[in-house]
Protein backbone atom coordinates (compact mmCIF):
# COMPACT_ATOMS: atom_id res chain seq x y z
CA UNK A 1 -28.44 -10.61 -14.20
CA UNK A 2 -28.08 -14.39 -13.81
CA UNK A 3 -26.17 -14.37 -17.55
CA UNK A 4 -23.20 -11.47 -16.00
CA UNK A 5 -22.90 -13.64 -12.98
CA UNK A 6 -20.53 -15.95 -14.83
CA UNK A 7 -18.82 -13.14 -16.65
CA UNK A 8 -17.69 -11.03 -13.53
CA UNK A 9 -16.53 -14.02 -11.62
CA UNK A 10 -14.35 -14.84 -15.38
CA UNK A 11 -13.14 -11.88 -14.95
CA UNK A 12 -12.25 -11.61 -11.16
CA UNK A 13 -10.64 -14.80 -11.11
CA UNK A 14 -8.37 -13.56 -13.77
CA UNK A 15 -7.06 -10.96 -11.76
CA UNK A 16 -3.81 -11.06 -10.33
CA UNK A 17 -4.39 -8.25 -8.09
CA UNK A 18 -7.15 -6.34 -6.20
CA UNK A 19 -9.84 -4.91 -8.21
CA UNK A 20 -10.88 -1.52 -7.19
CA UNK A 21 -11.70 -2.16 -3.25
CA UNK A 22 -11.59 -5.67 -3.65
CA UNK A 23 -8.77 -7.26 -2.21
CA UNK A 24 -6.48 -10.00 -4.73
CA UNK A 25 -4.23 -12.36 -4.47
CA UNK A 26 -0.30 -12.31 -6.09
CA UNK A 27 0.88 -9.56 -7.63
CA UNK A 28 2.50 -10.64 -10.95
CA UNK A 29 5.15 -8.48 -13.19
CA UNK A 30 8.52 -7.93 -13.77
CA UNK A 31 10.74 -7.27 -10.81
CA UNK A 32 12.74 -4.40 -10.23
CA UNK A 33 15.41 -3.12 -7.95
CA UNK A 34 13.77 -0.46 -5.27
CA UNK A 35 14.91 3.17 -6.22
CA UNK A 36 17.15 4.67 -4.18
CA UNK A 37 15.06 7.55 -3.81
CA UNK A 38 11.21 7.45 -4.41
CA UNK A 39 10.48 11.25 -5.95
CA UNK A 40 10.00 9.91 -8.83
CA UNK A 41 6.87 8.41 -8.21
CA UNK A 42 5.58 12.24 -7.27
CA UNK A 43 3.88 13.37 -3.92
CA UNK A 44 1.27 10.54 -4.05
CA UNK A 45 -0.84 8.39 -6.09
CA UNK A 46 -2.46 5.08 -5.67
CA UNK A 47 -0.52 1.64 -5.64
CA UNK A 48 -0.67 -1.63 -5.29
CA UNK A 49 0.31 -4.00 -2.15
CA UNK A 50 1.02 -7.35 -1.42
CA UNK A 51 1.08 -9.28 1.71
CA UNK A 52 1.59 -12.30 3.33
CA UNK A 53 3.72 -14.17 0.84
CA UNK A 54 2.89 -17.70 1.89
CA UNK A 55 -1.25 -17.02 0.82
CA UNK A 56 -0.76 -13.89 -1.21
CA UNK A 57 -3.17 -10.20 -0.28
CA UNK A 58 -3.15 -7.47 -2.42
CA UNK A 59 -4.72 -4.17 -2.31
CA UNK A 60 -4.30 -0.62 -3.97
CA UNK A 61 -3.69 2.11 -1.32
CA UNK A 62 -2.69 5.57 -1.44
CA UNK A 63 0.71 6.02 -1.05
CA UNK A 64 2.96 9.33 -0.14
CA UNK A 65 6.11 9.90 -0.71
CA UNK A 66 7.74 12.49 1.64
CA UNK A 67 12.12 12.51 1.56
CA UNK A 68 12.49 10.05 -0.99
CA UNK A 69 10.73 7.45 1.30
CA UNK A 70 7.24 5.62 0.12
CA UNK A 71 4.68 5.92 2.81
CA UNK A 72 1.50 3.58 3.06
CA UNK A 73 -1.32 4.71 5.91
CA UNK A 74 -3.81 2.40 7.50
CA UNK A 75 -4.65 5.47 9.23
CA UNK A 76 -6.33 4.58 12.66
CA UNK A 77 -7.30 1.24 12.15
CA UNK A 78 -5.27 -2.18 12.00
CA UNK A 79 -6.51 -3.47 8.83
CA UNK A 80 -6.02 -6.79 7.28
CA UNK A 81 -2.41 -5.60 5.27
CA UNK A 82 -1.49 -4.25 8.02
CA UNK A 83 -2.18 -7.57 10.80
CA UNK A 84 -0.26 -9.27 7.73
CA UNK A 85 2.32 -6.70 8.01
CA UNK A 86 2.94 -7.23 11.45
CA UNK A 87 3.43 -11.15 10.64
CA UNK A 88 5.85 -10.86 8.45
CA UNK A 89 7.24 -7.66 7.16
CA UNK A 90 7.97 -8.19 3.32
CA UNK A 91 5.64 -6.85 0.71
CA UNK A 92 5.44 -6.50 -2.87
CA UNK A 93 4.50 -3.25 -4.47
CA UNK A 94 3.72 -2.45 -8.10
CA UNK A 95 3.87 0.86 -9.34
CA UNK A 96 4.14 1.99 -13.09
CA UNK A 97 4.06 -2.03 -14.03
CA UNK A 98 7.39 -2.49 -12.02
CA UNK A 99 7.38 -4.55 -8.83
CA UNK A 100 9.95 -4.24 -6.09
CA UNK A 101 10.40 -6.34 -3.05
CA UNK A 102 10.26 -4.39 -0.05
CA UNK A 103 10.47 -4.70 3.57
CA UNK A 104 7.28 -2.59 5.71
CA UNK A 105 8.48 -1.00 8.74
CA UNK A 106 5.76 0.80 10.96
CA UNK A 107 6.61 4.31 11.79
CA UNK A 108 5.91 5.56 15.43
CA UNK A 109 8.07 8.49 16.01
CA UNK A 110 6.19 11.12 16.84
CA UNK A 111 7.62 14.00 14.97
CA UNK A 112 8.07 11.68 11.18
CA UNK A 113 4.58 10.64 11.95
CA UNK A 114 3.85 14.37 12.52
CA UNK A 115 5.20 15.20 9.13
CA UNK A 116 3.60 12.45 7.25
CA UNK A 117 0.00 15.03 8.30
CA UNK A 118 1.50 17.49 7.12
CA UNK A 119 2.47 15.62 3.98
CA UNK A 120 -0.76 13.36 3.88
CA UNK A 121 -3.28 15.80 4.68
CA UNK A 122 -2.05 18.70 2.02
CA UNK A 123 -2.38 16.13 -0.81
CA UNK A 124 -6.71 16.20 0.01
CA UNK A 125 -9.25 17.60 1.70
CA UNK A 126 -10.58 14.58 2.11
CA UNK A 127 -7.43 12.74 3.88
CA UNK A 128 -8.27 12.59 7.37
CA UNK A 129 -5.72 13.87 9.81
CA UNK A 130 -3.70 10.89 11.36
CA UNK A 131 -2.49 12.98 14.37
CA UNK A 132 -6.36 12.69 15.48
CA UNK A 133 -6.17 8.70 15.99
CA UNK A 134 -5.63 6.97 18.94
CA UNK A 135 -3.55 4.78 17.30
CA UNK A 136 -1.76 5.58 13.30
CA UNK A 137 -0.97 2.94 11.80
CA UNK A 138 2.08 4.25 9.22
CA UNK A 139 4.51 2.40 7.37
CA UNK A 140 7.44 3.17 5.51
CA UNK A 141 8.85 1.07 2.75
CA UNK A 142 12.43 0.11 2.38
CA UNK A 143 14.71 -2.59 0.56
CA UNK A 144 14.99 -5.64 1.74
């Protein structure tokens, strides 16, 4: 065990993102205009964010995309991206090796949030419900 201890932090600390559910740092790759119109990305999928530009955060979420807007969910708790979010509002995201420059905004109408169930819960069984939280914690992503 002590002999792999080396190895896996080699290998973590050549990351340049999040790894699995650990969290990274900058997000590196080639950037690219946002699209216009997101469907091309599909109904979902998994993705990867970055925060906070001045100290880099990165993590892979799920993301949604519901009329040609990308949708990331913290679902009922405030996590770390999304504190960082609130901060300061522009993220990176790479998807298919491209990375665009985006701006979060949180969503809290009630009847897009509403929607976003709909959307969110009909991709899984296992995608809790966020019209059951207190609190939904939503974003949609747009140009900057």
């Amino acid at each position: 065990m002590s002999r792999l201890a080396p190895l896996l932090l080699s290998v973590l600390a050549g990351c340049n993102g999040p790894l699995l559910v650990l969290p990274g740092g900058k997000l590196d790759g080639e950037v690219a205009p946002a699209p216009a119109d997101w469907s091309r990305a599909g109904d979902s999928g998994t993705v990867q964010l970055e925060t906070r530009p001045g100290d880099p955060y990165s993590v892979n979420l799920a993301y949604t995309v519901m009329h040609d807007a990308l949708y990331i969910n913290a679902g009922g708790t405030e996590t770390r991206w999304a504190r960082h979010i609130a901060a300061d509002p522009r993220v990176r995201l790479r998807l298919g090796g491209a990375l665009h420059e985006l701006r979060a905004e949180r969503v809290t109408d009630p009847d897009e949030i509403a929607a976003f169930a709909r959307a969110w819960t009909g991709q899984s069984m296992f995608r809790r419900d966020p019209l059951g939280y207190d609190e939904v914690w939503l974003y949609r992503l747009a140009p900057r």
